[in-house]
C-alpha atoms as a PDB file:
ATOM      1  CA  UNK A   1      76.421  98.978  48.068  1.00  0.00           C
ATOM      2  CA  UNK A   2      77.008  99.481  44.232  1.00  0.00           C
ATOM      3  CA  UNK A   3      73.416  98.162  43.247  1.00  0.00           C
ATOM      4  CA  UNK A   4      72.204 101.165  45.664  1.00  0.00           C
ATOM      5  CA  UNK A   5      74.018 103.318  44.095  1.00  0.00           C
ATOM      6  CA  UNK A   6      72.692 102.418  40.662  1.00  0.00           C
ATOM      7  CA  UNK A   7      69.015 103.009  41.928  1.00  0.00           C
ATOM      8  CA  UNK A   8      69.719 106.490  43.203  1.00  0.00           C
ATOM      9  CA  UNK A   9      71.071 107.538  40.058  1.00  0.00           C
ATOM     10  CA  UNK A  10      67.829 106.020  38.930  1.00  0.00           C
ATOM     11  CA  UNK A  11      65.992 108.101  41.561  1.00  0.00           C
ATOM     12  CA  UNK A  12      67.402 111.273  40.459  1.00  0.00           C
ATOM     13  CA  UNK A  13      66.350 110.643  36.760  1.00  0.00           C
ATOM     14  CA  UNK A  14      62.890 109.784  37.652  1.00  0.00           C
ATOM     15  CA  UNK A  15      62.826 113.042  39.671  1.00  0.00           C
ATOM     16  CA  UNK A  16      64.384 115.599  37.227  1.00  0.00           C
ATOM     17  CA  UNK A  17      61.604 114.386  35.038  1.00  0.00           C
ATOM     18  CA  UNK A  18      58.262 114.866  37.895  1.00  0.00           C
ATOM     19  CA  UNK A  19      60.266 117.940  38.059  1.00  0.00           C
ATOM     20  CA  UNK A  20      59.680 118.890  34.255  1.00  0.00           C
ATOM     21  CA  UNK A  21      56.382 117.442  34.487  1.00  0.00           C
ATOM     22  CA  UNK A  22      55.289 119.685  37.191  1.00  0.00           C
ATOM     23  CA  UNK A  23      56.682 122.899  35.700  1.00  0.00           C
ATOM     24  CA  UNK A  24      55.033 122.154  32.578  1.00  0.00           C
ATOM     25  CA  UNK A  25      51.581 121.274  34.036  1.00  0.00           C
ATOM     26  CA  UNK A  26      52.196 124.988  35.665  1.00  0.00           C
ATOM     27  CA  UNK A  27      52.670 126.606  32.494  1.00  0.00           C
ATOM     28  CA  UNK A  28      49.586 124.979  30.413  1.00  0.00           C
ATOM     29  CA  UNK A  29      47.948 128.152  28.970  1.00  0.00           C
ATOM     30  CA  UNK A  30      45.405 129.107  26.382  1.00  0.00           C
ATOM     31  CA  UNK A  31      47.468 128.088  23.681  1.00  0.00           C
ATOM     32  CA  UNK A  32      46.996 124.774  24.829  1.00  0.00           C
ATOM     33  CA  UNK A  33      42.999 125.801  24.020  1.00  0.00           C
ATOM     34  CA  UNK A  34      44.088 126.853  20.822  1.00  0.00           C
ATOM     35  CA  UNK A  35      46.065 123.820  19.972  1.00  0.00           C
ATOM     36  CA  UNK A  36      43.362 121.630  20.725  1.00  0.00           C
ATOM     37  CA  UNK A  37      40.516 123.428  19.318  1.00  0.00           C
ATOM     38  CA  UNK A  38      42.674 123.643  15.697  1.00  0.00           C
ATOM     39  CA  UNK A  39      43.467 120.089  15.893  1.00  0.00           C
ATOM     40  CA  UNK A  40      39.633 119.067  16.534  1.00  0.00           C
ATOM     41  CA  UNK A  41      38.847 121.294  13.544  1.00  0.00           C
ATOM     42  CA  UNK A  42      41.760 119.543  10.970  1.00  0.00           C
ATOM     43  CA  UNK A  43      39.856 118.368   8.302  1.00  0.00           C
ATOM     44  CA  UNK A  44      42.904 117.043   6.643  1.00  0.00           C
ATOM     45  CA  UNK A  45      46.299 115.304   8.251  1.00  0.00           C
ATOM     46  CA  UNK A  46      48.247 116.678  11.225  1.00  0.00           C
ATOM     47  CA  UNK A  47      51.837 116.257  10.663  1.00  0.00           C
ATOM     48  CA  UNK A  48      54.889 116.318  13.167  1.00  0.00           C
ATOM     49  CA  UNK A  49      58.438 116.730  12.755  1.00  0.00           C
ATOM     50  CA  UNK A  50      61.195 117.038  15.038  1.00  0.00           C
ATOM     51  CA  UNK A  51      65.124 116.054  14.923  1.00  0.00           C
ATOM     52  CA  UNK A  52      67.224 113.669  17.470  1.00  0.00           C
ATOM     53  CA  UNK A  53      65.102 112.690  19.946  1.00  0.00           C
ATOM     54  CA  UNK A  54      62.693 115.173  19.307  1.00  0.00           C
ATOM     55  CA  UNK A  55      62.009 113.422  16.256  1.00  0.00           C
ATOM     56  CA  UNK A  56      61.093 110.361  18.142  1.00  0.00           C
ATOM     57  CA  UNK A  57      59.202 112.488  20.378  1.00  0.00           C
ATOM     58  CA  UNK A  58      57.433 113.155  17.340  1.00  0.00           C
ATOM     59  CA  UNK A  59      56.906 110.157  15.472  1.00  0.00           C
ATOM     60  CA  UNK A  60      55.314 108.407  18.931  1.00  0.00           C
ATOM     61  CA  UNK A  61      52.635 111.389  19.228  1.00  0.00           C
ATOM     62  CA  UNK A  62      51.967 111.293  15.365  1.00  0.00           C
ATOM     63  CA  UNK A  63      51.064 107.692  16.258  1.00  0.00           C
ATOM     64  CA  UNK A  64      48.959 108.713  19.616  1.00  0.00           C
ATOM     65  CA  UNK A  65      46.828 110.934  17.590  1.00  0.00           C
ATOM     66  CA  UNK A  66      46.067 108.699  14.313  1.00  0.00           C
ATOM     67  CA  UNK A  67      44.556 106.045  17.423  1.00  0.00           C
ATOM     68  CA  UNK A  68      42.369 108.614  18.351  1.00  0.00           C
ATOM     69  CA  UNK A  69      40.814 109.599  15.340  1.00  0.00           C
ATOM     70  CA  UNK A  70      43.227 112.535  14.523  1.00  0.00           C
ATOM     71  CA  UNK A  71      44.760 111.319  11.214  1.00  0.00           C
ATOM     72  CA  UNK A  72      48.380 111.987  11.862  1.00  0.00           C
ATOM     73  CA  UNK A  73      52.306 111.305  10.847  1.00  0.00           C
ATOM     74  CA  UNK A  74      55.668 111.793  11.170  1.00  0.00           C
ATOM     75  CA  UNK A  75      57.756 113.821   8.765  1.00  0.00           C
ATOM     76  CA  UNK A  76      61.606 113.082   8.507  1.00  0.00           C
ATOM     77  CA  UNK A  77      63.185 116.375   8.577  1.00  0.00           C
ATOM     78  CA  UNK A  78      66.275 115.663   6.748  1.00  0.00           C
ATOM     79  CA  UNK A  79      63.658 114.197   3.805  1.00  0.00           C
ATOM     80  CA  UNK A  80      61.520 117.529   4.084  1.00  0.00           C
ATOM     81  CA  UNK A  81      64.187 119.289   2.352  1.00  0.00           C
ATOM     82  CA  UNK A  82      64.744 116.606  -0.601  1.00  0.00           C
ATOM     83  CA  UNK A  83      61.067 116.724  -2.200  1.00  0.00           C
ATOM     84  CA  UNK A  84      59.075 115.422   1.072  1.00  0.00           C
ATOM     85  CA  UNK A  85      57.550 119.068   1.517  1.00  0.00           C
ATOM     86  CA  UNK A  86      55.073 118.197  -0.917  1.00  0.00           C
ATOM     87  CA  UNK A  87      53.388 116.347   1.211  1.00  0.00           C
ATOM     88  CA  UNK A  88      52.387 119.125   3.585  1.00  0.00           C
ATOM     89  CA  UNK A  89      49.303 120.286   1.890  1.00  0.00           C
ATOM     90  CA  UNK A  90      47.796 124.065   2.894  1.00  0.00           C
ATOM     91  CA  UNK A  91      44.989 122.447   5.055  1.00  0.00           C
ATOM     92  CA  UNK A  92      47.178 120.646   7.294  1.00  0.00           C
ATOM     93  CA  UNK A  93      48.019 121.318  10.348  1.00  0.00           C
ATOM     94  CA  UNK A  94      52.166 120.967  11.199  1.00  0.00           C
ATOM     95  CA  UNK A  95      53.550 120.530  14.432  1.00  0.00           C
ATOM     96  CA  UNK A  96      57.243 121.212  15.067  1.00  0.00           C
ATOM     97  CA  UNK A  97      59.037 119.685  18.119  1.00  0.00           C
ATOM     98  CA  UNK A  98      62.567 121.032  19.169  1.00  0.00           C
ATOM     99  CA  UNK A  99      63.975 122.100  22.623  1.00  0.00           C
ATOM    100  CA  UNK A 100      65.591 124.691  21.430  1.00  0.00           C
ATOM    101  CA  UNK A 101      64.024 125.900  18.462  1.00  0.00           C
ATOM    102  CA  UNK A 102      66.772 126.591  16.591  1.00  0.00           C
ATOM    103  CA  UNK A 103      67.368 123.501  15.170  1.00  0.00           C
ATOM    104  CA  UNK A 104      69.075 124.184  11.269  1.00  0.00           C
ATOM    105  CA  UNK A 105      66.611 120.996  10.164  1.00  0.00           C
ATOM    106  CA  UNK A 106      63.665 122.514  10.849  1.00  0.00           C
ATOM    107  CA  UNK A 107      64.104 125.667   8.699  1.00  0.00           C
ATOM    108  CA  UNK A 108      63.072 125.320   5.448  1.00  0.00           C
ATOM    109  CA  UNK A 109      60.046 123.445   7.305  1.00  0.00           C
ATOM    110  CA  UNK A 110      59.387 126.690   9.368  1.00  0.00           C
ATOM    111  CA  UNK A 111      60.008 129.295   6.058  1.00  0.00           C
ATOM    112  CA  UNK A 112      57.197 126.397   3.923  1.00  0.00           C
ATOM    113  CA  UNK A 113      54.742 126.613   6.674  1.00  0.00           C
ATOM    114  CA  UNK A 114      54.572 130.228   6.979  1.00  0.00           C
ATOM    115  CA  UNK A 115      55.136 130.941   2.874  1.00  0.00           C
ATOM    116  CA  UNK A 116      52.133 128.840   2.584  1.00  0.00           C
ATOM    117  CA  UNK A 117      49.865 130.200   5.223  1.00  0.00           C
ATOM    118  CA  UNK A 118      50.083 126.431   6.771  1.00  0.00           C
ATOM    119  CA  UNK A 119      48.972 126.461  10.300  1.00  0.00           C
ATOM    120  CA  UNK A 120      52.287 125.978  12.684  1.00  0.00           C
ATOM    121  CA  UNK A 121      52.492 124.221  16.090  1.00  0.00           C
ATOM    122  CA  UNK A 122      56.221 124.867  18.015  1.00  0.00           C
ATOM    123  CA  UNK A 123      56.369 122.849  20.612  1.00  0.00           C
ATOM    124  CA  UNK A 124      59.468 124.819  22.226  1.00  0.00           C
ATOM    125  CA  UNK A 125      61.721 125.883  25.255  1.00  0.00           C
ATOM    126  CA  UNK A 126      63.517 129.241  23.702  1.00  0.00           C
ATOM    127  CA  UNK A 127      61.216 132.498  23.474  1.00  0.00           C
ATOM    128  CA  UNK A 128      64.108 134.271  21.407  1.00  0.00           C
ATOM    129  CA  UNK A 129      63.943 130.820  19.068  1.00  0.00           C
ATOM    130  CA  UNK A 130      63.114 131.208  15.183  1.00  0.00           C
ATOM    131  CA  UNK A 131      60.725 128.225  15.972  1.00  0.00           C
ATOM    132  CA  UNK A 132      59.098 130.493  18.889  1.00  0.00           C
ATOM    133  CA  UNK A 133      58.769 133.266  16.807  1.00  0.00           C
ATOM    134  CA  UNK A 134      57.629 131.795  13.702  1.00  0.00           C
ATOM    135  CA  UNK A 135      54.616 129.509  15.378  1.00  0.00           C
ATOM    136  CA  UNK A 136      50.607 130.519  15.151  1.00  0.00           C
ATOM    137  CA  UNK A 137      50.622 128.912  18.100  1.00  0.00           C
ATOM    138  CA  UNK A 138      53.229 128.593  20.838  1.00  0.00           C
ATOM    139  CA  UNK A 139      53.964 125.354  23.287  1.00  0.00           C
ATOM    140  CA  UNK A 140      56.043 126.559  25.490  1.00  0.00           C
ATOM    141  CA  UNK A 141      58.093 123.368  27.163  1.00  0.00           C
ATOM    142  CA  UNK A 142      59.500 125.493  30.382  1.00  0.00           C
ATOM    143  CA  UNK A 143      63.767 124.793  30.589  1.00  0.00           C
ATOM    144  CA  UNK A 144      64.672 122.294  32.328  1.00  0.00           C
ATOM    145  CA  UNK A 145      67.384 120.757  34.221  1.00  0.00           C
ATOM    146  CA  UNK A 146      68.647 117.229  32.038  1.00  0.00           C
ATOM    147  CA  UNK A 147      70.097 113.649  33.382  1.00  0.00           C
ATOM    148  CA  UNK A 148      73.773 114.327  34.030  1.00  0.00           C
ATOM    149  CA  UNK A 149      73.261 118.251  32.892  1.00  0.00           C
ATOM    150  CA  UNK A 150      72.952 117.153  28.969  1.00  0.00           C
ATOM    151  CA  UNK A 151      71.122 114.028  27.842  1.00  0.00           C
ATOM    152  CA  UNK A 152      68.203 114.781  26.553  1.00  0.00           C
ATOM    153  CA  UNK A 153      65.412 113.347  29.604  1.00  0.00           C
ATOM    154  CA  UNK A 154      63.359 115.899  31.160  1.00  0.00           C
ATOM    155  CA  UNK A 155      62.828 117.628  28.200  1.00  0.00           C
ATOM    156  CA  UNK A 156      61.901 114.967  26.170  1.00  0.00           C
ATOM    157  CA  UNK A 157      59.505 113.361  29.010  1.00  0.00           C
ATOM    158  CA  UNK A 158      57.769 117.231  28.935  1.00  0.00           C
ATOM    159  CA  UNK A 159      57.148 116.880  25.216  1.00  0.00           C
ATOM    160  CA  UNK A 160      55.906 113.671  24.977  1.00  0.00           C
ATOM    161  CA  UNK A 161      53.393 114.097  28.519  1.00  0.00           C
ATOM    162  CA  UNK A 162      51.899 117.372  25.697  1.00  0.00           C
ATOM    163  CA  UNK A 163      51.749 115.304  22.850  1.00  0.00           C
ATOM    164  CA  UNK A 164      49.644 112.762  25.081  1.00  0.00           C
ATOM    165  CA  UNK A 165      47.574 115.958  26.487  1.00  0.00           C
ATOM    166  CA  UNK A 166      46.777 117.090  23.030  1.00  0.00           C
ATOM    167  CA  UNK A 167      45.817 113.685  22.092  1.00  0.00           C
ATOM    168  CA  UNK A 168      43.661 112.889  24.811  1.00  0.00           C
ATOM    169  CA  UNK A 169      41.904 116.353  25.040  1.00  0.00           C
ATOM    170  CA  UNK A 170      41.046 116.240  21.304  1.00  0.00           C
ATOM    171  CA  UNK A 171      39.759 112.755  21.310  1.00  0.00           C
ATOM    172  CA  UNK A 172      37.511 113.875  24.282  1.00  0.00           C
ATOM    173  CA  UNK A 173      36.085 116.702  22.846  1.00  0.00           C
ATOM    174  CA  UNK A 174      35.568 114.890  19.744  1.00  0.00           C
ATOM    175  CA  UNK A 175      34.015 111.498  21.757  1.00  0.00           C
ATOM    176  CA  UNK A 176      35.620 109.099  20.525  1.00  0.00           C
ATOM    177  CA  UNK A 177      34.913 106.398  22.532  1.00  0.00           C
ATOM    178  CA  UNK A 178      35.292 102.714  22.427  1.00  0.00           C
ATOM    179  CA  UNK A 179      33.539 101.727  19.761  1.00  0.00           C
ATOM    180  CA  UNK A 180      35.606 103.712  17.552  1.00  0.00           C
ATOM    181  CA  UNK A 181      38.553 103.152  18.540  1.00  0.00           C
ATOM    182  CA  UNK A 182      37.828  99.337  18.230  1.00  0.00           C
ATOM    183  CA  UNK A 183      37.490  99.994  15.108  1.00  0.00           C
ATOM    184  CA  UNK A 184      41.237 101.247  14.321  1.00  0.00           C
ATOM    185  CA  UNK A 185      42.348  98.688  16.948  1.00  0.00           C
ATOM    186  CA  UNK A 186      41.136  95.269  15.444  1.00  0.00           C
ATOM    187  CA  UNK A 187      44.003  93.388  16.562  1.00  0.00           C
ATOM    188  CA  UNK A 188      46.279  92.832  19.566  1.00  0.00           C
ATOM    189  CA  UNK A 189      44.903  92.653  23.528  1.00  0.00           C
ATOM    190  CA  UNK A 190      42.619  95.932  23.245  1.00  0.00           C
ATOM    191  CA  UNK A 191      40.883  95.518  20.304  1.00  0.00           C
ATOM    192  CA  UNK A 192      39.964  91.829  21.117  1.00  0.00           C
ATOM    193  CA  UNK A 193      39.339  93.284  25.104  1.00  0.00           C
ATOM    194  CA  UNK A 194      36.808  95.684  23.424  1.00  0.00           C
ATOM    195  CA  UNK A 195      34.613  93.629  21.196  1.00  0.00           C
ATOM    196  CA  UNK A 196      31.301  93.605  21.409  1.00  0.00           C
ATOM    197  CA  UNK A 197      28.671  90.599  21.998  1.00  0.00           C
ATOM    198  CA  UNK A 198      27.681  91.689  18.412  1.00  0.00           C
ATOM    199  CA  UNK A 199      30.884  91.365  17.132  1.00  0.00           C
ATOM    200  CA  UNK A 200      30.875  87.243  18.264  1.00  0.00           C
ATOM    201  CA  UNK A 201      27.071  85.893  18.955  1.00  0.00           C
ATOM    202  CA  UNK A 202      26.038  83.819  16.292  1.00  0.00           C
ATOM    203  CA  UNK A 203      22.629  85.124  14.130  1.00  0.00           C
ATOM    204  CA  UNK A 204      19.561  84.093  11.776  1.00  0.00           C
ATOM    205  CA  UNK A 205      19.450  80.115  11.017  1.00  0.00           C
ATOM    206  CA  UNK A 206      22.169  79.263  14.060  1.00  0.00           C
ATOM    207  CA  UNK A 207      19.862  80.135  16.780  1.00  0.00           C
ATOM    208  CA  UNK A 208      18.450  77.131  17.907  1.00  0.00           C
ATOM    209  CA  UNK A 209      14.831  78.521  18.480  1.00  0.00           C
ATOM    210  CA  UNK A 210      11.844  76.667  19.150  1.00  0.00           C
ATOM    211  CA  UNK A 211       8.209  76.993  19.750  1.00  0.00           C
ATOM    212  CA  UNK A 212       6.580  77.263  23.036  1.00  0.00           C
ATOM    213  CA  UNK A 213       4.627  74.699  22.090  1.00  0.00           C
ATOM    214  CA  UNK A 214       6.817  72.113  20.215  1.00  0.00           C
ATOM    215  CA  UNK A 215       7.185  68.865  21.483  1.00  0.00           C
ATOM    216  CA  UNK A 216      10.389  68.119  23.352  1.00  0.00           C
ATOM    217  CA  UNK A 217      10.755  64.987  21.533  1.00  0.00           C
ATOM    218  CA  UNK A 218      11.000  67.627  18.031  1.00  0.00           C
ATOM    219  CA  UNK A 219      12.954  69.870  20.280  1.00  0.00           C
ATOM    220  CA  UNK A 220      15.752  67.663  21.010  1.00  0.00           C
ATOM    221  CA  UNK A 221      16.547  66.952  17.088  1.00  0.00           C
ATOM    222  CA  UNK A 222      17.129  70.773  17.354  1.00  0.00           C
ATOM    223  CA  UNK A 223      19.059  70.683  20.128  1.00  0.00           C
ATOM    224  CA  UNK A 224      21.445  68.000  18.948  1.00  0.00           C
ATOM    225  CA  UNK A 225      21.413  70.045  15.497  1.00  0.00           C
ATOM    226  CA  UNK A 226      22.692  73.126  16.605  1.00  0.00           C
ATOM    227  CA  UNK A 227      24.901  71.591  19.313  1.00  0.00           C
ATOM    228  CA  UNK A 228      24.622  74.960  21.483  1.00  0.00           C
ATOM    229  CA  UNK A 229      23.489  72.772  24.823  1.00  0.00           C
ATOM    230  CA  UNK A 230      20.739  75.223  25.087  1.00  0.00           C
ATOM    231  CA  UNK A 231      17.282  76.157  23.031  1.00  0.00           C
ATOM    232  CA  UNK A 232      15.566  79.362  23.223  1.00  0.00           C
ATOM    233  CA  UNK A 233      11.560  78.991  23.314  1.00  0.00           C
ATOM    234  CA  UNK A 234       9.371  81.688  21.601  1.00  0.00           C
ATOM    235  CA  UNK A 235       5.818  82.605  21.429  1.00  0.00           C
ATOM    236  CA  UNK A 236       3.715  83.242  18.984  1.00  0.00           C
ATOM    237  CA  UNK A 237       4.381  86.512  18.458  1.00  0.00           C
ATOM    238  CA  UNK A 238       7.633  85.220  18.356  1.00  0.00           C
ATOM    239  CA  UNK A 239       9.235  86.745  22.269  1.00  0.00           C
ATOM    240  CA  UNK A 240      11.558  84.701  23.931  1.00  0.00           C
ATOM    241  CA  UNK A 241       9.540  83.445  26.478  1.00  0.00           C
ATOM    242  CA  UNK A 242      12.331  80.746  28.220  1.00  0.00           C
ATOM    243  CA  UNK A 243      15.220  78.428  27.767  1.00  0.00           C
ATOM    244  CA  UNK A 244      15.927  74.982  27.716  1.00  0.00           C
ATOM    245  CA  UNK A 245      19.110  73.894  29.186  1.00  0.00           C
ATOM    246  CA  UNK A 246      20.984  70.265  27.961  1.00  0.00           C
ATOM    247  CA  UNK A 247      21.264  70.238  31.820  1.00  0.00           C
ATOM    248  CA  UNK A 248      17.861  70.603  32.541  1.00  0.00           C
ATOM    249  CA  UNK A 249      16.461  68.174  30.452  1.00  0.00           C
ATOM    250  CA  UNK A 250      19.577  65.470  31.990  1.00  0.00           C
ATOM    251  CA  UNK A 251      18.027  66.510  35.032  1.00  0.00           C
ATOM    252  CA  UNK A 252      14.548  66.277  33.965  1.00  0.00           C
ATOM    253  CA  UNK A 253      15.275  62.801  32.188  1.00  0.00           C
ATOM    254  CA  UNK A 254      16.397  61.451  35.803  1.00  0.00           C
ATOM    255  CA  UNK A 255      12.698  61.963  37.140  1.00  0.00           C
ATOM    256  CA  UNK A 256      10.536  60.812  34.843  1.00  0.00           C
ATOM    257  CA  UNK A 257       9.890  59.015  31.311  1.00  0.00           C
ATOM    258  CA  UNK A 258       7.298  60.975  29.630  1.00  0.00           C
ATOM    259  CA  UNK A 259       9.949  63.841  28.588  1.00  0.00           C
ATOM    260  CA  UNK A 260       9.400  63.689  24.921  1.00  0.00           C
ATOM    261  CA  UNK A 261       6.149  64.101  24.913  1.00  0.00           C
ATOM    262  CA  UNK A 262       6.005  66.896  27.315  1.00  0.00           C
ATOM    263  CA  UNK A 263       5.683  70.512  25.453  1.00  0.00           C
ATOM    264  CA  UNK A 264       9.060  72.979  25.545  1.00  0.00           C
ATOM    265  CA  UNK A 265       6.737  75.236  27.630  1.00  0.00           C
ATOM    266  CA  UNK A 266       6.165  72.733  30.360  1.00  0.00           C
ATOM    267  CA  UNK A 267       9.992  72.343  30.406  1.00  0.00           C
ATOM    268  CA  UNK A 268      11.771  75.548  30.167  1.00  0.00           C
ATOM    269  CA  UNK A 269      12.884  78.258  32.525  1.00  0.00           C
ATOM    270  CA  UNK A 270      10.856  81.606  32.575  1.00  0.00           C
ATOM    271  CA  UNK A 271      12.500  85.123  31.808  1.00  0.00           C
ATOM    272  CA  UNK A 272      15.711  84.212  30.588  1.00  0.00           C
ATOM    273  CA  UNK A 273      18.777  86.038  31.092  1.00  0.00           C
ATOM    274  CA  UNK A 274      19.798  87.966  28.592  1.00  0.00           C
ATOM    275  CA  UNK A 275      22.467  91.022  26.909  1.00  0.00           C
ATOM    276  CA  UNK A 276      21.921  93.861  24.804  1.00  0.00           C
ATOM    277  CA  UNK A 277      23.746  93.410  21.651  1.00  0.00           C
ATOM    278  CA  UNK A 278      26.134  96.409  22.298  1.00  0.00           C
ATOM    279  CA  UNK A 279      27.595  95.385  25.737  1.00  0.00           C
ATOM    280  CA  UNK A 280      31.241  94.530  25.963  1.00  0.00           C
ATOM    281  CA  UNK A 281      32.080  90.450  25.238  1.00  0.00           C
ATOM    282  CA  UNK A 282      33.624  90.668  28.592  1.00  0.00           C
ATOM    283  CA  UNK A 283      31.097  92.139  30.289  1.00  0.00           C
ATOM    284  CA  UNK A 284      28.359  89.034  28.927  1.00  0.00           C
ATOM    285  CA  UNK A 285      31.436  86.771  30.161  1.00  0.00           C
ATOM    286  CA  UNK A 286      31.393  88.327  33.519  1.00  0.00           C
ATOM    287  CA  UNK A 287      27.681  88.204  33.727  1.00  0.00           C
ATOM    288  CA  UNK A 288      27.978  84.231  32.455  1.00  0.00           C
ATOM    289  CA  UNK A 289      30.633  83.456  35.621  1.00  0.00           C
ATOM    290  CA  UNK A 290      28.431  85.448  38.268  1.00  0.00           C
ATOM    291  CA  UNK A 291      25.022  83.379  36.881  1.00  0.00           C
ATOM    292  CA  UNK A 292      26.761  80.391  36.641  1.00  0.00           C
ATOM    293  CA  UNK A 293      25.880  79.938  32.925  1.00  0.00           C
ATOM    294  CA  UNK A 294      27.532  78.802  29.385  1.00  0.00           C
ATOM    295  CA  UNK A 295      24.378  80.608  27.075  1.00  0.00           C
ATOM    296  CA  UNK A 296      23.017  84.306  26.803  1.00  0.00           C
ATOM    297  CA  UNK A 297      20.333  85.678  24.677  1.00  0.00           C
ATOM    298  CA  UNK A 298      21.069  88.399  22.855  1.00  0.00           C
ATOM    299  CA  UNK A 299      18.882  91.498  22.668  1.00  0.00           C
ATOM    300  CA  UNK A 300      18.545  94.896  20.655  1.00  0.00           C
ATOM    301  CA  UNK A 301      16.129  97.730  22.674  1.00  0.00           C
ATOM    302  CA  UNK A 302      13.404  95.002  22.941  1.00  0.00           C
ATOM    303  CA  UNK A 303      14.640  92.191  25.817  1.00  0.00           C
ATOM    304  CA  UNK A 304      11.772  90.307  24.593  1.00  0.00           C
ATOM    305  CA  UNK A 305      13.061  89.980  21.004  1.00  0.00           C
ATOM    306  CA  UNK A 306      16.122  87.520  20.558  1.00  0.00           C
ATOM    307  CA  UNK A 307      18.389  88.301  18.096  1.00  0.00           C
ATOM    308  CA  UNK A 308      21.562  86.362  18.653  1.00  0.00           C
ATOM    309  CA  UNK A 309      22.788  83.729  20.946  1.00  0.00           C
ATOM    310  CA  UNK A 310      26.024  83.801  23.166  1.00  0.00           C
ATOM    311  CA  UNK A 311      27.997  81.054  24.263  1.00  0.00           C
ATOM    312  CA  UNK A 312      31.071  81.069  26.599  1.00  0.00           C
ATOM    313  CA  UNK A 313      32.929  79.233  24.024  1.00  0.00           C
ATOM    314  CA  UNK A 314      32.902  82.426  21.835  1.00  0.00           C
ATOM    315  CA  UNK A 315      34.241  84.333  23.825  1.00  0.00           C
ATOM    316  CA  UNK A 316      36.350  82.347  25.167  1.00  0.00           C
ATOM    317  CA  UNK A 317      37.770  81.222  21.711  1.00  0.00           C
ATOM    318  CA  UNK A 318      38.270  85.150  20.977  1.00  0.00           C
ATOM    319  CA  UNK A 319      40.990  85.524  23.988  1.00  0.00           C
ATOM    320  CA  UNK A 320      39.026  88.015  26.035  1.00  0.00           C
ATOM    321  CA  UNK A 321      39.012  87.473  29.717  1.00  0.00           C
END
C-alpha cells in the first residue's frame, strides 16, 4: 500500500507539470516569432541568466542553443554584479529567466541591458514584474499551480519546454542539420551515430584497385597487400567496372586450376554495389547486413567513379550500430 502511495504522489507531479505544459503551449504568441527571429539574426553570443532554479533552467538552455549553432552561455547573476557585466557586449542578445520577475539578482542585469540598448528576453510569469516591464520582448510563462503548492516544478518544466522551443525553432529556420551538428558533436553516441562513410572509408594508395585486364595471378599480390578481402576492377577510363571477392576466388579455386592465369575481368562480379560518400556510416552498415557483404565502394555524384573503399570493420571499429 505505501509504494502506491509513493507513485500517486508521483502521478500528481507529472500532471501539475502536462498541466503547465498545456497552458503554456496555449499562450505561445508572436513574441515567440519575435524571439526566434532575433535569435536567428544574433550575430554575436546569446546569453542567459536566471537565479535558483531558474538559473539552472538557464544554464541547460544556454547549452541547448550553443548545440544548435546559436553560440550561447550562462551568466551567474550574483557574478554579473562583481565585474561579469562586461561580458555582455551591445550586440548580444540577453535572456532573463525568473518566475516572478522580481528577483533583486537580476536588477542591475535588467537596468545594464536597457542603459545599453542590449536586446532583453524575460522569460516571466508576473505582468506587473520589473522583468515584464523592462523586456523588448516578453515570454510570458502562464502561473501555475507547484508540487506541494511551493517547490519550484511546473514552472520550471514550462521554462525549460521554451528554452527547448526556441532552440529547436531557430535551428530549423537556420537548417542546421546533421552534418553540422556532427561537427560540434565529435564525441559521445551521436556524434559517432552520425558519421559519415567519408568520415571512415579509406582513400588514394589503400584502395586495392586493379585493372580489368590484370592477371589474377598479379591481382592476388594486391589482394594479399592490401588485406581488404576484396579488389575493385577498373577500366580504362578508369570506372569501376566489378569486384573481386577473397570468397569468390576460394570458390573459384575449388573448380578449377587455371585461376591465375585467368584475367580479373573473367573473374569479377558486374555492377558492384556501392555508397555515395555522404550517406550515414550506419546506413552503408545497414545496406552491408541486408546484401550480405563485408566491402562497399564508395562514390561521389558519379557511381561509376570509386573514390574510397568501405569495410565493415570500419565501422564496426568506430562503435556505430
Amino acid at each position: 500500500m505505501r509504494n502506491k502511495k509513493y507513485t500517486n504522489i508521483a502521478k500528481d507531479v507529472i500532471n501539475l507539470e502536462i498541466k503547465a505544459l498545456q497552458k503554456l503551449k496555449k499562450n505561445l504568441n508572436k513574441s515567440f516569432n519575435e524571439a526566434v527571429e532575433h535569435l536567428v539574426k544574433c550575430q554575436s553570443k546569446v546569453i542567459l541568466c536566471g537565479v535558483g532554479k531558474s538559473g539552472l533552467i538557464a544554464s541547460k538552455i544556454a547549452a541547448t542553443l550553443s548545440s544548435v549553432g546559436t553560440p550561447s552561455f550562462y551568466l551567474s547573476a550574483g557574478d554579473s554584479s562583481h565585474g561579469d557585466l562586461g561580458s555582455i557586449s551591445k550586440k548580444d542578445i540577453l535572456i532573463l529567466i525568473s518566475y516572478s520577475g522580481q528577483t533583486n539578482e537580476l536588477k542591475n542585469i535588467i537596468q545594464y541591458a536597457n542603459r545599453n540598448k542590449i536586446i532583453l528576453i524575460g522569460i516571466v510569469s508576473k505582468k506587473e514584474s520589473t522583468l515584464y516591464k523592462a523586456a523588448d520582448i516578453k515570454l510570458l510563462i502562464p502561473e501555475v499551480k507547484e508540487s506541494a503548492g511551493i517547490v519550484p516544478t511546473s514552472s520550471t518544466t514550462a521554462q525549460l519546454a521554451l528554452g527547448d522551443a526556441l532552440a529547436i525553432a531557430s535551428m530549423k529556420i537556420k537548417k542546421f542539420g546533421n552534418q553540422d551538428f556532427k561537427k560540434i558533436h565529435p564525441a559521445g553516441s551521436l556524434g559517432q551515430q552520425l558519421k559519415t562513410v567519408e568520415d571512415i572509408m579509406l582513400v588514394g594508395s589503400r584502395i586495392p584497385f586493379v585493372s580489368e585486364n590484370s592477371k589474377m595471378n598479379d591481382a592476388l599480390k594486391i589482394l594479399e597487400t592490401k588485406k581488404l578481402g576484396i579488389l575493385i576492377v577498373r577500366n580504362k577510363e578508369r570506372k569501376t567496372v566489378g569486384v573481386i571477392t577473397d570468397g569468390q576466388i576460394r570458390r573459384f579455386n575449388k573448380k578449377t586450376n587455371n585461376l591465375r592465369s585467368m584475367t580479373t575481368k573473367e573473374l569479377m562480379t558486374k555492377n558492384p554495389i556501392s555508397i555515395d560518400k555522404n550517406a550515414l556510416a550506419a546506413k552503408a552498415l545497414s545496406l552491408m547486413n541486408n546484401k550480405k557483404i563485408t566491402s562497399l565502394c564508395v562514390y561521389e555524384k558519379n557511381k561509376n567513379k570509386t573514390i574510397g573503399v568501405l569495410h565493415i570493420h570500419h565501422i564496426l571499429n568506430s562503435n556505430i550500430s
